[in-house]
Each structure stands twice: as C-alpha cells, then as structure tokens.
N, C-alpha and C. Protein backbone atom coordinates (compact mmCIF):
# COMPACT_ATOMS: atom_id res chain seq x y z
N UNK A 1 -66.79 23.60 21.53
CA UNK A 1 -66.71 23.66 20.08
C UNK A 1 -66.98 22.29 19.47
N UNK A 2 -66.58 21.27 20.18
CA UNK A 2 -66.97 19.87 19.58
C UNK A 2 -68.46 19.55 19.56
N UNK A 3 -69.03 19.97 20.29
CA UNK A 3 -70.46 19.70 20.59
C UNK A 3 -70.90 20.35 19.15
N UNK A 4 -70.38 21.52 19.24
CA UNK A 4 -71.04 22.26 17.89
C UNK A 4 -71.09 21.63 16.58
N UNK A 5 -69.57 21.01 16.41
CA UNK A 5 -69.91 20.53 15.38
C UNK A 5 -69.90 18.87 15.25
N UNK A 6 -70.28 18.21 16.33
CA UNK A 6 -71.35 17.13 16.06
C UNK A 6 -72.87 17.24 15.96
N UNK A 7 -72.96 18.59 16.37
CA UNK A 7 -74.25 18.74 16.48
C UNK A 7 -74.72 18.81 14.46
N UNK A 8 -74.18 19.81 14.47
CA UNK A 8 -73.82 19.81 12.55
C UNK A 8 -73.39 18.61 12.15
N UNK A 9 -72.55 17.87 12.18
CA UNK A 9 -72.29 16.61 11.23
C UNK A 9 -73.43 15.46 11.64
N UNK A 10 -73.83 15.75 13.04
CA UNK A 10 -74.71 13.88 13.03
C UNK A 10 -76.21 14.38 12.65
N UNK A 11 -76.88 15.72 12.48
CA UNK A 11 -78.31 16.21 12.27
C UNK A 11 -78.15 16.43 10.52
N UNK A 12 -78.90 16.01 10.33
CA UNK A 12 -79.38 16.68 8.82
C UNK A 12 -79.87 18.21 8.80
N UNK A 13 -79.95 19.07 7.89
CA UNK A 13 -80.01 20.01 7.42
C UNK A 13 -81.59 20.07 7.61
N UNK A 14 -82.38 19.18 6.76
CA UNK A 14 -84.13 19.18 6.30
C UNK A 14 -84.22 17.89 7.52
N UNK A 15 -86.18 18.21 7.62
CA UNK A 15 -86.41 16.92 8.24
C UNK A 15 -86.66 15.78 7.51
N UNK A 16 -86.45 14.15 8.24
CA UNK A 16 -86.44 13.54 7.10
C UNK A 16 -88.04 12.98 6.94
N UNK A 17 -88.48 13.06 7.28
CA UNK A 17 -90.15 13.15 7.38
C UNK A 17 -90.49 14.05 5.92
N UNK A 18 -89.87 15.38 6.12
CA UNK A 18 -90.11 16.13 4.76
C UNK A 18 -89.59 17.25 4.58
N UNK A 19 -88.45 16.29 3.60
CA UNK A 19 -87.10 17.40 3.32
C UNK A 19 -87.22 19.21 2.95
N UNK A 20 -88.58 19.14 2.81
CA UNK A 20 -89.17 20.61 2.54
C UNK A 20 -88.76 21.46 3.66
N UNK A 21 -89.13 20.90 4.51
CA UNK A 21 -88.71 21.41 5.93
C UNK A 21 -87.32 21.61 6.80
N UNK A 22 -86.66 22.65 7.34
CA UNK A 22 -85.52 22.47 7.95
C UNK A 22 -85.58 22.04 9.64
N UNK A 23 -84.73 21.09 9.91
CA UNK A 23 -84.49 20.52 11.24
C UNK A 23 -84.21 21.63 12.03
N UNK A 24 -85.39 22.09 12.85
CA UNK A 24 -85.30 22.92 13.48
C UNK A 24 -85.24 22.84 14.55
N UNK A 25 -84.64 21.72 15.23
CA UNK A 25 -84.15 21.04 16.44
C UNK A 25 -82.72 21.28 16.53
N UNK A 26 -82.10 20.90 15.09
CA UNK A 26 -80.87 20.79 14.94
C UNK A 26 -80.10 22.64 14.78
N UNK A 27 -81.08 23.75 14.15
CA UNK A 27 -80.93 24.70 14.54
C UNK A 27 -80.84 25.22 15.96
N UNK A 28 -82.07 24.90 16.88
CA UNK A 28 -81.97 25.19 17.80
C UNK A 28 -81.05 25.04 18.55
N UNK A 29 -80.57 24.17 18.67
CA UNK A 29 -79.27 22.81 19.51
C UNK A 29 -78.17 23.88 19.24
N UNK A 30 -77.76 24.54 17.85
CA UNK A 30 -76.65 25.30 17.55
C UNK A 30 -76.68 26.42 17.92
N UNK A 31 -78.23 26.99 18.30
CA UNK A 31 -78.17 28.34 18.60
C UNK A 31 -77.80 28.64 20.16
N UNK A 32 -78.15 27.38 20.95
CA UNK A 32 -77.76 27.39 22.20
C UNK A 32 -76.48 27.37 22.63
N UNK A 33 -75.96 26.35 21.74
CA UNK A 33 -73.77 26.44 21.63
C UNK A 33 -73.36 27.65 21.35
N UNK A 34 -74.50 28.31 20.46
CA UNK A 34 -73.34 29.58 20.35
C UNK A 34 -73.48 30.86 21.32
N UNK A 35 -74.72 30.71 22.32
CA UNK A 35 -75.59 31.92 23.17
C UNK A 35 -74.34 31.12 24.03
N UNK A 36 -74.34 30.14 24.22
CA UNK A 36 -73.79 30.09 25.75
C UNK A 36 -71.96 30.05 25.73
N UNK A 37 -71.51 30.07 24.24
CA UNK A 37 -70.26 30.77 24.16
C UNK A 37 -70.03 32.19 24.33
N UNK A 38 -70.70 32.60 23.47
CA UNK A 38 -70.86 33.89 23.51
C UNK A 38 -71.22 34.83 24.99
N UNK A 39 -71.90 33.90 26.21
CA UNK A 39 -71.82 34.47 27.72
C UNK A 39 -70.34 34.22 27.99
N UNK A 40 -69.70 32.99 28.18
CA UNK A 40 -68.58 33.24 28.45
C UNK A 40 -67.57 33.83 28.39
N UNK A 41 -67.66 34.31 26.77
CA UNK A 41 -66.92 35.13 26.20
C UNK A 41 -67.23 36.45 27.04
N UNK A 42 -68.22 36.82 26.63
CA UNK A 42 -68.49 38.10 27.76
C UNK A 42 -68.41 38.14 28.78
N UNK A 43 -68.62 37.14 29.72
CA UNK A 43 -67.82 36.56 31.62
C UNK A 43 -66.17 37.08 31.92
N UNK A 44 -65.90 36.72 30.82
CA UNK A 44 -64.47 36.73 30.49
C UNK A 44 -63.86 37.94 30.38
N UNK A 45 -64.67 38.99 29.44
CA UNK A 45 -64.05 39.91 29.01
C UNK A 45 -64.52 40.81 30.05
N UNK A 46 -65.54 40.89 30.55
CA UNK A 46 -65.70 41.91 31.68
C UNK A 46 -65.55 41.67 33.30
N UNK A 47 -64.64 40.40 33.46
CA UNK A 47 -64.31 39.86 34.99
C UNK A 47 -62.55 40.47 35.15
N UNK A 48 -62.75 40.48 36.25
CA UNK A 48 -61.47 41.37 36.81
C UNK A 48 -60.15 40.16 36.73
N UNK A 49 -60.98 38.96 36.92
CA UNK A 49 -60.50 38.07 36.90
C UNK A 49 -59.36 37.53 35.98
N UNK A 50 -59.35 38.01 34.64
CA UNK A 50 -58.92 37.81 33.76
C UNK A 50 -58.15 39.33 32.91
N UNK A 51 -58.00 40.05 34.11
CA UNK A 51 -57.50 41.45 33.55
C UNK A 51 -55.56 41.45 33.57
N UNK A 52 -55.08 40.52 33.21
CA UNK A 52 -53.59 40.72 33.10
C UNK A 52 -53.17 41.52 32.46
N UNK A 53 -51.93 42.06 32.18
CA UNK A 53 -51.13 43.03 31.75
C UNK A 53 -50.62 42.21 30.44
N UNK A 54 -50.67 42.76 29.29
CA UNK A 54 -50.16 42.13 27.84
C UNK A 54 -48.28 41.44 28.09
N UNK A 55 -48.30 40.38 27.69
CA UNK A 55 -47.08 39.56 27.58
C UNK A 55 -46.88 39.47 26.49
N UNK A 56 -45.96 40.38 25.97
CA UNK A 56 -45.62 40.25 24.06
C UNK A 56 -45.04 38.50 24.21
N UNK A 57 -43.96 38.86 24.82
CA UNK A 57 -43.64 37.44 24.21
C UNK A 57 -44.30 36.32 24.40
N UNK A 58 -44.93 36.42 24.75
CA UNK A 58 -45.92 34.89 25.33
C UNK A 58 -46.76 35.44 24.23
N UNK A 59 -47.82 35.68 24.18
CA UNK A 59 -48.56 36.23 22.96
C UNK A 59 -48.25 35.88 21.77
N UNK A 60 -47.11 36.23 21.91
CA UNK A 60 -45.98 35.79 20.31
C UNK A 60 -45.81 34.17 20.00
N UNK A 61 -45.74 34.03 20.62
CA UNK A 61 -45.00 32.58 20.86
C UNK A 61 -46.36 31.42 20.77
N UNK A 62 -47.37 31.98 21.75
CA UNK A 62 -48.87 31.79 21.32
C UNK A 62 -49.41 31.65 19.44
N UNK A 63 -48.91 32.61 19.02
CA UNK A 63 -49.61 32.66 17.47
C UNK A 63 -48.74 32.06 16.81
N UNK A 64 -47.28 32.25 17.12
CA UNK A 64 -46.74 31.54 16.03
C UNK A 64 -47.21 30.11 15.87
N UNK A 65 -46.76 29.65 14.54
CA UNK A 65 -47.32 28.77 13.67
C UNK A 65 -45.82 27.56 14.12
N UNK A 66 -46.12 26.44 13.99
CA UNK A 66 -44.76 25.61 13.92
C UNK A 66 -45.34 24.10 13.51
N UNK A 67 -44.55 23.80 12.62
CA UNK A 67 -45.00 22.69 12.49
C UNK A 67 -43.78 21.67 12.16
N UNK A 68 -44.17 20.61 12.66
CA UNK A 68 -43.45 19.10 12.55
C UNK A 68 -42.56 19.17 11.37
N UNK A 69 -41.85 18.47 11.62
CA UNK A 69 -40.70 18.13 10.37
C UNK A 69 -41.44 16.73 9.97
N UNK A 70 -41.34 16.30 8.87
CA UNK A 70 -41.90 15.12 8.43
C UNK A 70 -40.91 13.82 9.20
N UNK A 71 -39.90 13.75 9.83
CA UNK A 71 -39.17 13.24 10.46
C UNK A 71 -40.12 12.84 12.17
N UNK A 72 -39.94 13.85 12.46
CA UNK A 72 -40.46 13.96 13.92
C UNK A 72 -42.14 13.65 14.13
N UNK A 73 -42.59 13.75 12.74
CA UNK A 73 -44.38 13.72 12.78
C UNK A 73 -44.40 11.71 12.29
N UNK A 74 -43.39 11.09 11.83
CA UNK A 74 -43.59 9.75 11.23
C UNK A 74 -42.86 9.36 12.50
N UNK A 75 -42.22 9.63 13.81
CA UNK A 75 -42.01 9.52 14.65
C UNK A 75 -42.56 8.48 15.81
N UNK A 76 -43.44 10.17 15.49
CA UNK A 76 -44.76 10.72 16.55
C UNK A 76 -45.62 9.65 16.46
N UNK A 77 -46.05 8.99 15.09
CA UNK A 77 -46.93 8.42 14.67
C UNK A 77 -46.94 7.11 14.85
N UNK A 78 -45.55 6.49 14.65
CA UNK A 78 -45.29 4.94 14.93
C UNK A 78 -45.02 4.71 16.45
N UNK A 79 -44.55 5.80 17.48
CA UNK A 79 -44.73 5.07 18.71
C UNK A 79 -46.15 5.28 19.22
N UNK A 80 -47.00 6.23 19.06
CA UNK A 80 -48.32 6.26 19.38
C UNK A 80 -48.84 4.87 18.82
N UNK A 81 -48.96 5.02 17.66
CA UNK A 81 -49.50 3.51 17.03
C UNK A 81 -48.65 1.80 17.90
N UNK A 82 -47.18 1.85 18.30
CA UNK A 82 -46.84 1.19 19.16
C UNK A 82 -47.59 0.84 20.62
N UNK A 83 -48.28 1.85 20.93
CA UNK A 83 -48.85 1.54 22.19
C UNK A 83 -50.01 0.61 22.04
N UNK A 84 -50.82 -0.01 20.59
CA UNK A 84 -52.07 -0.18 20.62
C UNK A 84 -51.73 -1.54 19.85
C-alpha cells in the first residue's frame, strides 16, 4: 500500500513536457499495485491455507477502535523523541 501511494504523491498527474497529456507511466505503475493486490487477495481467499474457523472475539477486538488518552499519547511522544 505504501508503494501505491508514493507512486501517487511523487508522479504528477499530466506530463510535464505537456500538461495536455496524462502520465501514463504513473498510471501504469498504479495499475500494477493494484493487479498484484488484487492476486493476493484472491491467493488468499481461495487457499486452504487460510481457511480458519471465525473467532468472534478476536475479530471483535480486531475492529474495535481505541484510542490514546491525551496523557499516554504526550507520553508516547517525549520518550520516543528522548531516544534521538
């Protein structure tokens, strides 16, 4: 997914030769990130490999949302920044 979107933030949209034109390098480049997600995804979904039995609670616990207390995140932040 990072590739994808450096591929989008460091390419321009048009070429710069002549903005008339779209960077169709920079299309291409994206269409390949997403063909070759999109195999895995399908590797995935049809390998035996990956056929477990549903875990509500893990699942659950997976989506939920949680976030930092502003305490614990200004924490977080000054000993990380301590190391450097």
């Amino acid at each position: 997914m990072q590739d994808l979107i450096k591929a989008n933030e460091a390419n321009l949209d048009q070429r710069e030769d002549d903005p008339n034109l779209i960077h169709w390098g920079k299309y291409n480049m994206i269409g390949r990130f997403i063909g070759t997600v999109a195999q895995c995804q399908t590797q995935c979904r049809i390998s035996p490999d990956y056929s477990w039995k549903e875990r509500r609670d893990i699942s659950d616990l997976l989506r939920e949302r949680k976030l930092m207390t502003i305490e614990v995140s200004v924490i977080s932040i000054v000993s990380y920044s301590a190391r450097f």
